[in-house]
C-alpha atoms as a PDB file:
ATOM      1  CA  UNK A   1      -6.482 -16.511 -10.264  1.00  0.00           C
ATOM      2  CA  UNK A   2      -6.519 -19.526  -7.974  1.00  0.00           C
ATOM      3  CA  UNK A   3      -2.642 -19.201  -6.856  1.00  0.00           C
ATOM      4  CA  UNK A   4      -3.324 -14.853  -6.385  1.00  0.00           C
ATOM      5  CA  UNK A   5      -6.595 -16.423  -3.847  1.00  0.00           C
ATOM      6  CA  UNK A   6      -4.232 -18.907  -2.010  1.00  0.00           C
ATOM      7  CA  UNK A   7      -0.881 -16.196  -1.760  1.00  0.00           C
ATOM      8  CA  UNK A   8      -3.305 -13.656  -0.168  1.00  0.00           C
ATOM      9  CA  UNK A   9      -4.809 -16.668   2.092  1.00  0.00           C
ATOM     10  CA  UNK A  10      -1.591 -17.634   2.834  1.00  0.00           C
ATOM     11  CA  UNK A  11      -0.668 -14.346   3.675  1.00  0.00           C
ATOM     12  CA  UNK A  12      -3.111 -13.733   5.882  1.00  0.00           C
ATOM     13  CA  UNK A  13      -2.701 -16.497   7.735  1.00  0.00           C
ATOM     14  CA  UNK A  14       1.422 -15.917   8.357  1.00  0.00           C
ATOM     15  CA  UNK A  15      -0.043 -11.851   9.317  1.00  0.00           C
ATOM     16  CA  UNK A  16      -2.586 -13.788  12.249  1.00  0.00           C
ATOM     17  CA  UNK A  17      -0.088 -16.242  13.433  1.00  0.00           C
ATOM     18  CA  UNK A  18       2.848 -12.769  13.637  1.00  0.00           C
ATOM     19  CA  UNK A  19       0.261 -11.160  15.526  1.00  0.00           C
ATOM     20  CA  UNK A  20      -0.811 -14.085  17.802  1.00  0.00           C
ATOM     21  CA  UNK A  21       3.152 -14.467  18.478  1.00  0.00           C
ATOM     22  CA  UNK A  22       3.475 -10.862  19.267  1.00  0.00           C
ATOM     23  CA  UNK A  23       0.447 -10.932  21.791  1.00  0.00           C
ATOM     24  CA  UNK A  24       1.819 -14.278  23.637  1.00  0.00           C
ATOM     25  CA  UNK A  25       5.492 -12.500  23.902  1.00  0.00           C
ATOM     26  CA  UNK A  26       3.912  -8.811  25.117  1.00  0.00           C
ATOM     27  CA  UNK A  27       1.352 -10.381  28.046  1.00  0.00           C
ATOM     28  CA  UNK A  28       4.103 -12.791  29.312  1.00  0.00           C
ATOM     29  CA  UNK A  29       7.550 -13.240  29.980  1.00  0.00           C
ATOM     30  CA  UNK A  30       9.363 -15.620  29.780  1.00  0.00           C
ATOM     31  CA  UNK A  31       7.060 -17.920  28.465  1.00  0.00           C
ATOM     32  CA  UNK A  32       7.632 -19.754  25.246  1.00  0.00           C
ATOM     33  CA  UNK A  33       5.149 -19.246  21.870  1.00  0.00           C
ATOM     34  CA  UNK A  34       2.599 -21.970  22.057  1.00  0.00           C
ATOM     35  CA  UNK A  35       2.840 -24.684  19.502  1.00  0.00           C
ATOM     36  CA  UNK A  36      -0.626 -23.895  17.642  1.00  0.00           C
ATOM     37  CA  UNK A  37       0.817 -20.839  16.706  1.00  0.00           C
ATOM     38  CA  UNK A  38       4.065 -22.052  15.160  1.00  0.00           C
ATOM     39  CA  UNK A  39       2.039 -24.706  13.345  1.00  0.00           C
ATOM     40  CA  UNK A  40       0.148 -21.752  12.072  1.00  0.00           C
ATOM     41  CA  UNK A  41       2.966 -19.880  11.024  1.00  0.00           C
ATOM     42  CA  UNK A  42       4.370 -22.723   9.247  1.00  0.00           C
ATOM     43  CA  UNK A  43       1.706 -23.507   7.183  1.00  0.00           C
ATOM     44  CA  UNK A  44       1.197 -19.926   5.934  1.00  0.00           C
ATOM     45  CA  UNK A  45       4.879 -19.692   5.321  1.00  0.00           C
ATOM     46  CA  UNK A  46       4.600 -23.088   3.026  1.00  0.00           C
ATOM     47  CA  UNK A  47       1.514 -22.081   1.501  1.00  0.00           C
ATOM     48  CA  UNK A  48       2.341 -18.576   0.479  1.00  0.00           C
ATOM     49  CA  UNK A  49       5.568 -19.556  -0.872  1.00  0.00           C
ATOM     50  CA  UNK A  50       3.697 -22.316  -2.863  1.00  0.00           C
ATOM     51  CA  UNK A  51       1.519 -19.942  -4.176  1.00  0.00           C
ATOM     52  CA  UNK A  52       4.001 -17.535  -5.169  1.00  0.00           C
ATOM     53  CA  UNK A  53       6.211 -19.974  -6.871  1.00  0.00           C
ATOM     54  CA  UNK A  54       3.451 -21.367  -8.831  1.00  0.00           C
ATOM     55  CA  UNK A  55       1.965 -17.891  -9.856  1.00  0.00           C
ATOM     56  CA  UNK A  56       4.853 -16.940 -10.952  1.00  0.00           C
ATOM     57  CA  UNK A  57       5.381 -20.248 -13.292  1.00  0.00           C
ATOM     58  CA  UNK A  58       1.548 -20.232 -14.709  1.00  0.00           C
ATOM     59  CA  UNK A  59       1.441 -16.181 -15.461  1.00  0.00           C
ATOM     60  CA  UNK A  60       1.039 -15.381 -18.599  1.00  0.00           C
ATOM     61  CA  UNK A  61       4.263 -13.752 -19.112  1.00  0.00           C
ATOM     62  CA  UNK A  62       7.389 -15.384 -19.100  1.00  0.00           C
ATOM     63  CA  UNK A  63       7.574 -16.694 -15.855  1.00  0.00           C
ATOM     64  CA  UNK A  64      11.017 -17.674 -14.803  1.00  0.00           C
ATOM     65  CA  UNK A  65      14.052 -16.764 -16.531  1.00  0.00           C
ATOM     66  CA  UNK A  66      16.694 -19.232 -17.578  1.00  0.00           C
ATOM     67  CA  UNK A  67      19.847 -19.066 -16.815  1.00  0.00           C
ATOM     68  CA  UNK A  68      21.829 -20.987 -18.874  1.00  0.00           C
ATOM     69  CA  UNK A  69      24.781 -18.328 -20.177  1.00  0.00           C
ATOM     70  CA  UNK A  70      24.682 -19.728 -23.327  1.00  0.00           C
ATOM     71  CA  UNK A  71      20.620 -18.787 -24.141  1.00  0.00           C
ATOM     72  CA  UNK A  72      21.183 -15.138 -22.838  1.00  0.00           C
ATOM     73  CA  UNK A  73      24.531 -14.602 -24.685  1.00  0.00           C
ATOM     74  CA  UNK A  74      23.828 -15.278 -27.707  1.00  0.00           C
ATOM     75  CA  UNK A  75      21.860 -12.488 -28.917  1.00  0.00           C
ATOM     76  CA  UNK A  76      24.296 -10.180 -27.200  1.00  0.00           C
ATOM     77  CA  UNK A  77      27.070  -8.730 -29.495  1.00  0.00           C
ATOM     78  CA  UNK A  78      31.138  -8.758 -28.087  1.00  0.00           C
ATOM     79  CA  UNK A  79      30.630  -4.547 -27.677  1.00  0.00           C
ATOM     80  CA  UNK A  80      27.825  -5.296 -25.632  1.00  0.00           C
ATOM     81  CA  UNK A  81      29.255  -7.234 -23.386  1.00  0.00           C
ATOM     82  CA  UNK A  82      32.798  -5.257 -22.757  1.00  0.00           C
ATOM     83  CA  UNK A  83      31.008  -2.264 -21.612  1.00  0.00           C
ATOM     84  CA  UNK A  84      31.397  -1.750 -18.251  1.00  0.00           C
ATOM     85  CA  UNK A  85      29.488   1.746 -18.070  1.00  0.00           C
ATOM     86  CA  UNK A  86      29.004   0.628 -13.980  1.00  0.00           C
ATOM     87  CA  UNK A  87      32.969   1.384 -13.422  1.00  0.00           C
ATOM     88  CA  UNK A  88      32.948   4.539 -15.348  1.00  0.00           C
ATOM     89  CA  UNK A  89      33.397   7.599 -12.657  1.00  0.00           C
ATOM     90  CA  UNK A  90      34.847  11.379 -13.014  1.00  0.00           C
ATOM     91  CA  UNK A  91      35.262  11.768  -9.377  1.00  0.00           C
ATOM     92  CA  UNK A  92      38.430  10.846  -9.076  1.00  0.00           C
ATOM     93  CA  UNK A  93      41.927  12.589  -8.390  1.00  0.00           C
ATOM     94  CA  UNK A  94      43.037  13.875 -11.541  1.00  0.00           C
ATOM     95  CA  UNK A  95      40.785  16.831 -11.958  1.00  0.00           C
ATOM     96  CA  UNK A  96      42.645  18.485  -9.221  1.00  0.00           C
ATOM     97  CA  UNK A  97      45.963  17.867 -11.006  1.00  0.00           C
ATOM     98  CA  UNK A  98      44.864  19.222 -13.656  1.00  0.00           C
ATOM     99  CA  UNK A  99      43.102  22.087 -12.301  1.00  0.00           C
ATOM    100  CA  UNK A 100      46.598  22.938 -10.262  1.00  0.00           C
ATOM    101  CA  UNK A 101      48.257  22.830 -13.319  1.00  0.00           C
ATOM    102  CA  UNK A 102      45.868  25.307 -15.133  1.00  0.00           C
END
């Protein structure tokens, strides 16, 4: 519940800092973004990211996946893993040969 309270704070605080930046740009030219705002910007980057990450991690559910191959092969059979349904298309050229032919 705490991490949800800081990624909303967090961003809130990158949305005000955007906004801030967008005003600056719009009512002069030329001018650079002032450094308060950057700092701002910053620290709701960091702190949302933070958030996130550790959300993620403490949530009930299984957080972050590994990714070692040999954890998430294992319980996958050989047929499994030699179907390539993805490449599978009937689009291709030889339904006009064969129509031409019929």
């Amino acid at each position: 519940m705490v991490w949800k309270v800081l990624l909303g704070l967090g961003l809130l605080v990158l949305i005000h800092s955007l906004v801030s930046a967008a005003q600056v740009v719009h009512s002069s030219s030329g001018e650079h973004i002032p450094i308060d705002i950057l700092i701002e910007c910053l620290i709701g980057a960091i702190l949302s990211s933070f958030a996130f990450v550790k959300h993620v991690t403490s949530s009930g559910s299984d957080g972050w996946k590994n990714i070692d191959l040999k954890t998430n092969v294992s319980s996958i059979s050989m047929d499994a893993i030699n179907s390539r349904l993805n490449f599978i298309h009937f689009n291709h050229r030889a339904k006009f040969l064969y129509n031409a032919q019929q």
